[in-house]
C-alpha atoms as a PDB file:
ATOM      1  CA  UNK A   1      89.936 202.307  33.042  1.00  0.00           C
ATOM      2  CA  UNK A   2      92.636 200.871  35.323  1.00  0.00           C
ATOM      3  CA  UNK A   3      93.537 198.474  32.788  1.00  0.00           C
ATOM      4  CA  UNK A   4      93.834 201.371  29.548  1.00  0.00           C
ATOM      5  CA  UNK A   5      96.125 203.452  32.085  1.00  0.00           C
ATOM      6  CA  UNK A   6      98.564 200.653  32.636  1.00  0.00           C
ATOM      7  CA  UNK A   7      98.901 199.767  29.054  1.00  0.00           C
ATOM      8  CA  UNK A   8      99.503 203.431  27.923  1.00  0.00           C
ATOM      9  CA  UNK A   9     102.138 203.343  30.607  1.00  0.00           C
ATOM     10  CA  UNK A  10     103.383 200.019  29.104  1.00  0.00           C
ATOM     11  CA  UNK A  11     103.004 201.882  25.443  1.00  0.00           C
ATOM     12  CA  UNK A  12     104.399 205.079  26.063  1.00  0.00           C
ATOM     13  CA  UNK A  13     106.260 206.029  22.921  1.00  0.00           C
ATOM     14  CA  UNK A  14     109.408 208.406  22.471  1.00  0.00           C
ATOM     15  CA  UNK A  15     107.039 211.448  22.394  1.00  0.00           C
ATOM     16  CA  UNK A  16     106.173 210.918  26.504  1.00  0.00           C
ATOM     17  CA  UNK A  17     109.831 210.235  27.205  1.00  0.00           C
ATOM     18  CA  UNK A  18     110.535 213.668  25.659  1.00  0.00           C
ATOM     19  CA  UNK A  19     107.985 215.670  27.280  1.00  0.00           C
ATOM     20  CA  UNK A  20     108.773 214.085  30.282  1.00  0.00           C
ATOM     21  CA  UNK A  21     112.881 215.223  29.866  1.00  0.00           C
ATOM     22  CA  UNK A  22     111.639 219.043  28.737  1.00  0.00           C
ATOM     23  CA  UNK A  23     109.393 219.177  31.951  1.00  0.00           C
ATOM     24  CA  UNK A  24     112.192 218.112  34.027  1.00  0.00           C
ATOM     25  CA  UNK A  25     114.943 220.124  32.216  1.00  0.00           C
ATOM     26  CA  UNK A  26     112.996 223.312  32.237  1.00  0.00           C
ATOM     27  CA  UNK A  27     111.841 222.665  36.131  1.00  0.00           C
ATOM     28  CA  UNK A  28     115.215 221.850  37.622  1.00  0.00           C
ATOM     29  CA  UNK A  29     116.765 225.016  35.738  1.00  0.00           C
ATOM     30  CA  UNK A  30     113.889 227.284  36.850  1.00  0.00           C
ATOM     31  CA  UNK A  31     114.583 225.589  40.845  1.00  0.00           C
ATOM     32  CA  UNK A  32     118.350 226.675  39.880  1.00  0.00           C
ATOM     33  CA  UNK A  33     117.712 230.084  39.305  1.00  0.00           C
ATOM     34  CA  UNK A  34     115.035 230.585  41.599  1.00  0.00           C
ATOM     35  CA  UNK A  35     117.990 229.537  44.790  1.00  0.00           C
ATOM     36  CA  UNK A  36     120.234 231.180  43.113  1.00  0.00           C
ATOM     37  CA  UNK A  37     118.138 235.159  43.123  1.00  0.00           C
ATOM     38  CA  UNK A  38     115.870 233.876  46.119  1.00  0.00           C
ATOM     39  CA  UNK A  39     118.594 232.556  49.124  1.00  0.00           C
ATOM     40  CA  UNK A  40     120.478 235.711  49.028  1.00  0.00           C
ATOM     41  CA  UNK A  41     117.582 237.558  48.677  1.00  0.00           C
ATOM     42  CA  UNK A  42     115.756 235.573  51.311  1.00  0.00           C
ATOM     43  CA  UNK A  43     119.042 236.230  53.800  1.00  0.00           C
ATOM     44  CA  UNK A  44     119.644 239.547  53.458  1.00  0.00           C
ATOM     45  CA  UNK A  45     116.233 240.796  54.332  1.00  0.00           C
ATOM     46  CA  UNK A  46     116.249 238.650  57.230  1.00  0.00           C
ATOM     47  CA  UNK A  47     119.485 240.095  58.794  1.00  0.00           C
ATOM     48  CA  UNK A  48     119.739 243.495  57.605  1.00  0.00           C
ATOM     49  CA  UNK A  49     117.667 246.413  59.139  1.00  0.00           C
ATOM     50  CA  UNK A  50     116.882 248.972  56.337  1.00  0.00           C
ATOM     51  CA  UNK A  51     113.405 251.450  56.040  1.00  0.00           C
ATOM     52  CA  UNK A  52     110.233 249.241  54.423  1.00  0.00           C
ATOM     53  CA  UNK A  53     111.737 246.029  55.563  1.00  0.00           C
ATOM     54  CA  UNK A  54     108.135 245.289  56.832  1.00  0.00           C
ATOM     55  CA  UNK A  55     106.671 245.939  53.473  1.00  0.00           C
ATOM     56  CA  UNK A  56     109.515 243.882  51.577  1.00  0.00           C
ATOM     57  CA  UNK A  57     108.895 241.108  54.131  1.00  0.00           C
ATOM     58  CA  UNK A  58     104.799 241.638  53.541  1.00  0.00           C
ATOM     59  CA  UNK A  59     105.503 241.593  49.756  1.00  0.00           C
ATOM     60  CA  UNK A  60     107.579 238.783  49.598  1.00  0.00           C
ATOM     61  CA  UNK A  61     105.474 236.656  51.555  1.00  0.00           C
ATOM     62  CA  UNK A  62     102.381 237.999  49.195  1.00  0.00           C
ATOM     63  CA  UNK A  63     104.785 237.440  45.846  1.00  0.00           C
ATOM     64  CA  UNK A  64     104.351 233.408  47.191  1.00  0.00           C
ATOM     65  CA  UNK A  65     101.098 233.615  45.672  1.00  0.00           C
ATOM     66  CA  UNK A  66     101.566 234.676  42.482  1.00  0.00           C
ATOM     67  CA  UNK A  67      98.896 233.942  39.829  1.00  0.00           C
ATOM     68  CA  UNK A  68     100.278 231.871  37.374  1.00  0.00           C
ATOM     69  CA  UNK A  69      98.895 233.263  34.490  1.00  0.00           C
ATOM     70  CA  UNK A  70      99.323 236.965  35.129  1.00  0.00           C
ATOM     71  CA  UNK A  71     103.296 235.964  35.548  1.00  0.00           C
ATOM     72  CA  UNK A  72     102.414 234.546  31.918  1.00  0.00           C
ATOM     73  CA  UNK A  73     101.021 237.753  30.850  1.00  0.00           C
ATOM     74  CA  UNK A  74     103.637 239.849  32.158  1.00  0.00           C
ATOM     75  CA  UNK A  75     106.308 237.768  30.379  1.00  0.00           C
ATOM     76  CA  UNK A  76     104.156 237.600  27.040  1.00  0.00           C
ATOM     77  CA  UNK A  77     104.144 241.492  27.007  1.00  0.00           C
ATOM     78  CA  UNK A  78     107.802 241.606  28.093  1.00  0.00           C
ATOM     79  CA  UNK A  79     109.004 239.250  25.038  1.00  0.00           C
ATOM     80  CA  UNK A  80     106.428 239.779  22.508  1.00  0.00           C
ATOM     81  CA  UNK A  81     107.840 241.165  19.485  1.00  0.00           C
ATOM     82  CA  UNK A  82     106.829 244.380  20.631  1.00  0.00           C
ATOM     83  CA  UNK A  83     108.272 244.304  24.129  1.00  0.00           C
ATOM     84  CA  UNK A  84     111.409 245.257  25.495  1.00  0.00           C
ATOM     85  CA  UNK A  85     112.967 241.431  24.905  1.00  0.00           C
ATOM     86  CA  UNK A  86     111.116 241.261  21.815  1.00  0.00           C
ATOM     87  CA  UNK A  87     114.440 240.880  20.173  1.00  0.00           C
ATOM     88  CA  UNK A  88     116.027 237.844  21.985  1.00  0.00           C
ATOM     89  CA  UNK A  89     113.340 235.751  20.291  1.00  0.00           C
ATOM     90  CA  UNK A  90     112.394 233.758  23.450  1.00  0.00           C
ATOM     91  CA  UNK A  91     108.548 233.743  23.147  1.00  0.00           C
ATOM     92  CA  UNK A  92     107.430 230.497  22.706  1.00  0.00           C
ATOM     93  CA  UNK A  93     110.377 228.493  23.984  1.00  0.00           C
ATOM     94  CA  UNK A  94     111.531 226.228  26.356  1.00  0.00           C
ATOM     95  CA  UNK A  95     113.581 229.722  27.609  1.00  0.00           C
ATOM     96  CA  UNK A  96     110.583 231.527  28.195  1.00  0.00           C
ATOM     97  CA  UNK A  97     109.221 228.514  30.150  1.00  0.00           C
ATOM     98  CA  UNK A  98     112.293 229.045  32.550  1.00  0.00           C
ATOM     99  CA  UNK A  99     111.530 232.194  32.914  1.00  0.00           C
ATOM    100  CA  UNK A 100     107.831 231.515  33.831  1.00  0.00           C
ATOM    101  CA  UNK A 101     108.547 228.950  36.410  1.00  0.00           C
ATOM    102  CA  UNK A 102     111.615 231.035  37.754  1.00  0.00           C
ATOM    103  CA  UNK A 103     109.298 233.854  38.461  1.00  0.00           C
ATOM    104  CA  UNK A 104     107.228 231.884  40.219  1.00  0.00           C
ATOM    105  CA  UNK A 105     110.197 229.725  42.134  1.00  0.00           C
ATOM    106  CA  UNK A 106     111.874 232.405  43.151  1.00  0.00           C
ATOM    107  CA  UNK A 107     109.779 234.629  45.422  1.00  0.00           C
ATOM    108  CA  UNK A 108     108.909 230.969  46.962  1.00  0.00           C
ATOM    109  CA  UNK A 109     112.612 230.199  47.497  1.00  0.00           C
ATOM    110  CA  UNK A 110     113.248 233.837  49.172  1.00  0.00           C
ATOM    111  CA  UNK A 111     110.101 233.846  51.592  1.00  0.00           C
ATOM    112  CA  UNK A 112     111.422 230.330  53.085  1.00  0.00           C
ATOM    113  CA  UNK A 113     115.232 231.249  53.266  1.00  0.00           C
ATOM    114  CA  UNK A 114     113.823 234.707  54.783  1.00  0.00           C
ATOM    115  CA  UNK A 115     111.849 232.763  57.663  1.00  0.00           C
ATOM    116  CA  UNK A 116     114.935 229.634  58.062  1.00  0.00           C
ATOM    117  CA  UNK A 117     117.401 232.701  58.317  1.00  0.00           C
ATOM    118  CA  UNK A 118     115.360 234.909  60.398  1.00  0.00           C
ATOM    119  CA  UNK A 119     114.870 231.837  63.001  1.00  0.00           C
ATOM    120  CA  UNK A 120     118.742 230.903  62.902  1.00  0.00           C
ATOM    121  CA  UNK A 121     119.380 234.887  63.590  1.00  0.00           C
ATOM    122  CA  UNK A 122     117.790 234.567  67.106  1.00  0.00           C
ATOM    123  CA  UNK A 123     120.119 232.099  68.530  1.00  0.00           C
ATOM    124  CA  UNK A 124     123.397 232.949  66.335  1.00  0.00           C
ATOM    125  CA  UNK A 125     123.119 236.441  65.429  1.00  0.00           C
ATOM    126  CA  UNK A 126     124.408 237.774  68.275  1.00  0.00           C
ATOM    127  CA  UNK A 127     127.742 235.573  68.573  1.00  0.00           C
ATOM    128  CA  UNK A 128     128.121 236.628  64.970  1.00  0.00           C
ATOM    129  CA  UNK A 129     127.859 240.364  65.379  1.00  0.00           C
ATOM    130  CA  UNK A 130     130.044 239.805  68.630  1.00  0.00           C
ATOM    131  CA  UNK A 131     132.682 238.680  65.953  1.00  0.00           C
ATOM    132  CA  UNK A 132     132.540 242.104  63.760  1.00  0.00           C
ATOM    133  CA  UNK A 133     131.028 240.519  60.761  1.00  0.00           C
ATOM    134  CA  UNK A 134     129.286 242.553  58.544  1.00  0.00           C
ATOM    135  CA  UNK A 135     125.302 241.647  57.386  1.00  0.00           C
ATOM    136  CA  UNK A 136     126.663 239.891  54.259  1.00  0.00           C
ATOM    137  CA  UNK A 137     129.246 237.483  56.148  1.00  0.00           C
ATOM    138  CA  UNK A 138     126.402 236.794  58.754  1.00  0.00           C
ATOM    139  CA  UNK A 139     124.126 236.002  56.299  1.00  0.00           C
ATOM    140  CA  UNK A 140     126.496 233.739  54.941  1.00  0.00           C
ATOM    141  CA  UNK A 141     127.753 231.985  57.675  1.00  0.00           C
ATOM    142  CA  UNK A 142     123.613 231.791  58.272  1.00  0.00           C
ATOM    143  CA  UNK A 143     123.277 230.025  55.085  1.00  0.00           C
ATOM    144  CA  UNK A 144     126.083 227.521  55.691  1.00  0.00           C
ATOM    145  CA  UNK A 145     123.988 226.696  59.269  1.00  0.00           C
ATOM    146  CA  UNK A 146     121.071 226.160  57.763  1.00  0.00           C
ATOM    147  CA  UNK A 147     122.201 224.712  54.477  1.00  0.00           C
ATOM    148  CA  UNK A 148     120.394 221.330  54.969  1.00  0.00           C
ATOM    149  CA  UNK A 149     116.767 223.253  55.838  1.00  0.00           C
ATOM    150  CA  UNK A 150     117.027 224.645  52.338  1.00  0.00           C
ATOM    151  CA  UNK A 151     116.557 221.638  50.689  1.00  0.00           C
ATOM    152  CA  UNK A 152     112.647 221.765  51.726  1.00  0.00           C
ATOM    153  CA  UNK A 153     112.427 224.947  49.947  1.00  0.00           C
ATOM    154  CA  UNK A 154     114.159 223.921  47.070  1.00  0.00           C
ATOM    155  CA  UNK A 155     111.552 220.810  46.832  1.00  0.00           C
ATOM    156  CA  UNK A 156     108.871 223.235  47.166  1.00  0.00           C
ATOM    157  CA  UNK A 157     109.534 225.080  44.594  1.00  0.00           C
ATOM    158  CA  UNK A 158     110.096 222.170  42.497  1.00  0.00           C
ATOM    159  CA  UNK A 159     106.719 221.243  43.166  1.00  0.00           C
ATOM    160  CA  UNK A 160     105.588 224.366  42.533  1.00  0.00           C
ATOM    161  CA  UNK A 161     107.261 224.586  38.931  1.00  0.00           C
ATOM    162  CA  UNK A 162     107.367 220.878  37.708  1.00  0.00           C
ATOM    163  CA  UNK A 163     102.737 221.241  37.960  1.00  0.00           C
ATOM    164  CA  UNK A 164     102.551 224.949  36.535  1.00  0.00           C
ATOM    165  CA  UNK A 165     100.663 224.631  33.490  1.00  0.00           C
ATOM    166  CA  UNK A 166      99.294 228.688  33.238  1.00  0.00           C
ATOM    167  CA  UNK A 167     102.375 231.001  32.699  1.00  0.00           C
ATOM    168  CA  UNK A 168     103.940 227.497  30.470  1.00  0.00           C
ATOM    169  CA  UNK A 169     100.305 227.702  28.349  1.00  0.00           C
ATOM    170  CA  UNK A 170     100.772 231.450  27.833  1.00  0.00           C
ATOM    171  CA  UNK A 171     104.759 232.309  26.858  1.00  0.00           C
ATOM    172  CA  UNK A 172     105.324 228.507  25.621  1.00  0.00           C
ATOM    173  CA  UNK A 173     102.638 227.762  23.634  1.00  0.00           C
ATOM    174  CA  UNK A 174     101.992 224.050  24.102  1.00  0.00           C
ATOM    175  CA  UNK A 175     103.558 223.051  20.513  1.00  0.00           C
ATOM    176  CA  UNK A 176     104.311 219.454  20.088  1.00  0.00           C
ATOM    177  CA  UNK A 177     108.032 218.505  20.287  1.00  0.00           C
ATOM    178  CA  UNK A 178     109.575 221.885  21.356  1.00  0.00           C
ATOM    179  CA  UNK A 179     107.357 223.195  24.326  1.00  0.00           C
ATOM    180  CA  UNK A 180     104.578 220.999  25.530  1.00  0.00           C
ATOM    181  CA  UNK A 181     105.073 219.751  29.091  1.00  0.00           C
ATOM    182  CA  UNK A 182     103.717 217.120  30.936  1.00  0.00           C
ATOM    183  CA  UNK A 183     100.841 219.690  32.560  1.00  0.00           C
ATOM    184  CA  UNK A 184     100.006 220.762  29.428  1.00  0.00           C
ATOM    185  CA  UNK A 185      99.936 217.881  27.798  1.00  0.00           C
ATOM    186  CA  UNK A 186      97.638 216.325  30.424  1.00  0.00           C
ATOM    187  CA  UNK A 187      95.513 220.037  29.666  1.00  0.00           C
ATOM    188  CA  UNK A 188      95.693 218.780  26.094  1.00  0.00           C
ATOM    189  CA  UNK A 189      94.500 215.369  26.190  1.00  0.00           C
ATOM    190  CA  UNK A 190      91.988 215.572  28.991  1.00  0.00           C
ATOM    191  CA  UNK A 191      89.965 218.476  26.673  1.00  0.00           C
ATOM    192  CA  UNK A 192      90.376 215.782  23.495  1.00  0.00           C
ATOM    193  CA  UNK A 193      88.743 213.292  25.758  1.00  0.00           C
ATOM    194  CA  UNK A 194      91.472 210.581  26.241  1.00  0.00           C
ATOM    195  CA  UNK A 195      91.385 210.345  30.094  1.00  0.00           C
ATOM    196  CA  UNK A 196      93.635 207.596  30.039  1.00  0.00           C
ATOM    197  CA  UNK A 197      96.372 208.760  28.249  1.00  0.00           C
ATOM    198  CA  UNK A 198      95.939 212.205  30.712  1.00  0.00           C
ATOM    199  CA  UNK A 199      95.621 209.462  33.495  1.00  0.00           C
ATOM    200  CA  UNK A 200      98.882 207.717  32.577  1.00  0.00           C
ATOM    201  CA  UNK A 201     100.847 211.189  31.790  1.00  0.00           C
ATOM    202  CA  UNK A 202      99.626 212.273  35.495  1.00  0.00           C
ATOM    203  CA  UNK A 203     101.637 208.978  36.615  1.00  0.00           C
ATOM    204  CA  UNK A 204     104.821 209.785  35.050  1.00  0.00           C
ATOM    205  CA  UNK A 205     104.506 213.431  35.997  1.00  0.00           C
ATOM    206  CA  UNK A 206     104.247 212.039  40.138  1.00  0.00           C
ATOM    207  CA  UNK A 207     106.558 209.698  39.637  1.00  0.00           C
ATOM    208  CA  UNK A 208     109.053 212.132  38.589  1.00  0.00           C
ATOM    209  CA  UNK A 209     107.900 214.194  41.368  1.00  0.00           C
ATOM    210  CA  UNK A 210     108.355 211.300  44.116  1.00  0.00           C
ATOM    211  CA  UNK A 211     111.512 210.273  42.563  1.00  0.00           C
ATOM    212  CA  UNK A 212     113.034 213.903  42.501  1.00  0.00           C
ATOM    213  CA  UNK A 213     111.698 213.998  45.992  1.00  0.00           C
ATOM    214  CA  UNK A 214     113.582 210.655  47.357  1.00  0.00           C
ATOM    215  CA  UNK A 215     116.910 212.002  45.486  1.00  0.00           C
ATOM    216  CA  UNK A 216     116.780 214.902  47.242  1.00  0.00           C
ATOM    217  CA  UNK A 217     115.925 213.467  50.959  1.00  0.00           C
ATOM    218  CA  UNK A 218     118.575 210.602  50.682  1.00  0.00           C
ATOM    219  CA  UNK A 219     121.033 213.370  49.627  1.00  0.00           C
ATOM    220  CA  UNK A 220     120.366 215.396  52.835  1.00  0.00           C
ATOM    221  CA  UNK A 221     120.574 212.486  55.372  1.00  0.00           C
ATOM    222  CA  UNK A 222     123.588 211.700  53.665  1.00  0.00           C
ATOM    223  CA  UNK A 223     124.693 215.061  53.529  1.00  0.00           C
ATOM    224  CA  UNK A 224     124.169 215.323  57.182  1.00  0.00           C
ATOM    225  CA  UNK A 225     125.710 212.176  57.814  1.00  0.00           C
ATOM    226  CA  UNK A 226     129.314 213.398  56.454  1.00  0.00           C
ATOM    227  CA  UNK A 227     128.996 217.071  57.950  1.00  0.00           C
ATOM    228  CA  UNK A 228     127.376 216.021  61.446  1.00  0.00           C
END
């Protein structure tokens, strides 16, 4: 078995090298969106006080644990030709794979920037409320403080949309050359039988993982390096 996974690693053909790029392309720009909705999010629950910021706290931290294939659903219903963004056309696309995993990254992103933040506030708050800024600023100035801790929950979420394979199955469809990923490709191949082409897919799909992962902590310490 070994020996058939290393030489469809050896063998793999353009096919796997596209897959591969779609699950990264659709990943990274679902992790894009999902710090782009969920930091500010995240930070402005954490320093403002407002009525039911217990339940939005509760709610985000429950929203973490979203089942992939009702955030699927949802979406099919939503852009279905019969839904409200029936017209846009996106059902069955690489966009509506975005969408999937930036449903799912985001509420992720937002719960961790919401605890970083919150845990920054107890030692900085006060000097920055002592300076008249108002909860936006200091939940800017919070983000810029904690900047590097953000990178964790940017990785998580990676993680978290680079191996979803239930909301992608639903609204993308799995069809060869325009929306199969490497999870559902591995999905595809396992139920066909051919373990060791799913075998040698599951390699490429950690390696990507590991190698995203390594690019992202050498970036930090570096990061760190130049900003102290």
């Amino acid at each position: 078995m070994f020996s058939e996974i290393l030489s469809r690693l050896w063998s793999l053909d353009r096919d796997v090298v596209s897959i591969a790029w779609l699950s990264l392309r659709v990943s990274v720009t679902a992790v894009c969106i999902g710090l782009i909705l969920g930091i500010p999010l995240g930070s402005f629950i954490a320093v403002c006080s407002f009525p039911g910021r217990g339940i939005a706290i509760a709610l985000l931290n429950a929203f973490m644990g979203l089942p992939p294939v009702i955030v699927g659903l949802a979406l099919y219903l939503i852009l279905s030709r019969s839904g409200p963004l029936g017209s846009l056309g996106l059902l069955f696309t690489p966009g509506a794979m975005i969408a999937a995993q930036a449903t799912l990254a985001t509420p992720l992103v937002a719960a961790l920037t919401r605890q970083v933040v919150a845990d920054t506030a107890v030692h900085l708050g006060e000097q920055l409320r002592s300076l008249g800024l108002s909860a936006p600023l200091q939940a800017a100035a919070m983000i810029y403080d904690v900047r590097f801790s953000l990178v964790t929950a940017a990785l998580a979420a990676f993680g978290r949309a680079i191996s979803e394979i239930g909301a992608v199955l639903v609204v993308g469809g799995n069809i060869d050359g325009f929306t199969r990923t490497m999870t559902t490709a591995i999905s595809l191949e396992t139920q066909k039988g051919d373990l060791s082409l799913a075998l040698a897919l599951g390699v490429v799909l950690m390696s990507l993982v590991v190698l995203v992962n390594m690019f992202a902590s050498l970036l930090r310490r570096h990061a760190a390096r130049a900003y102290g």
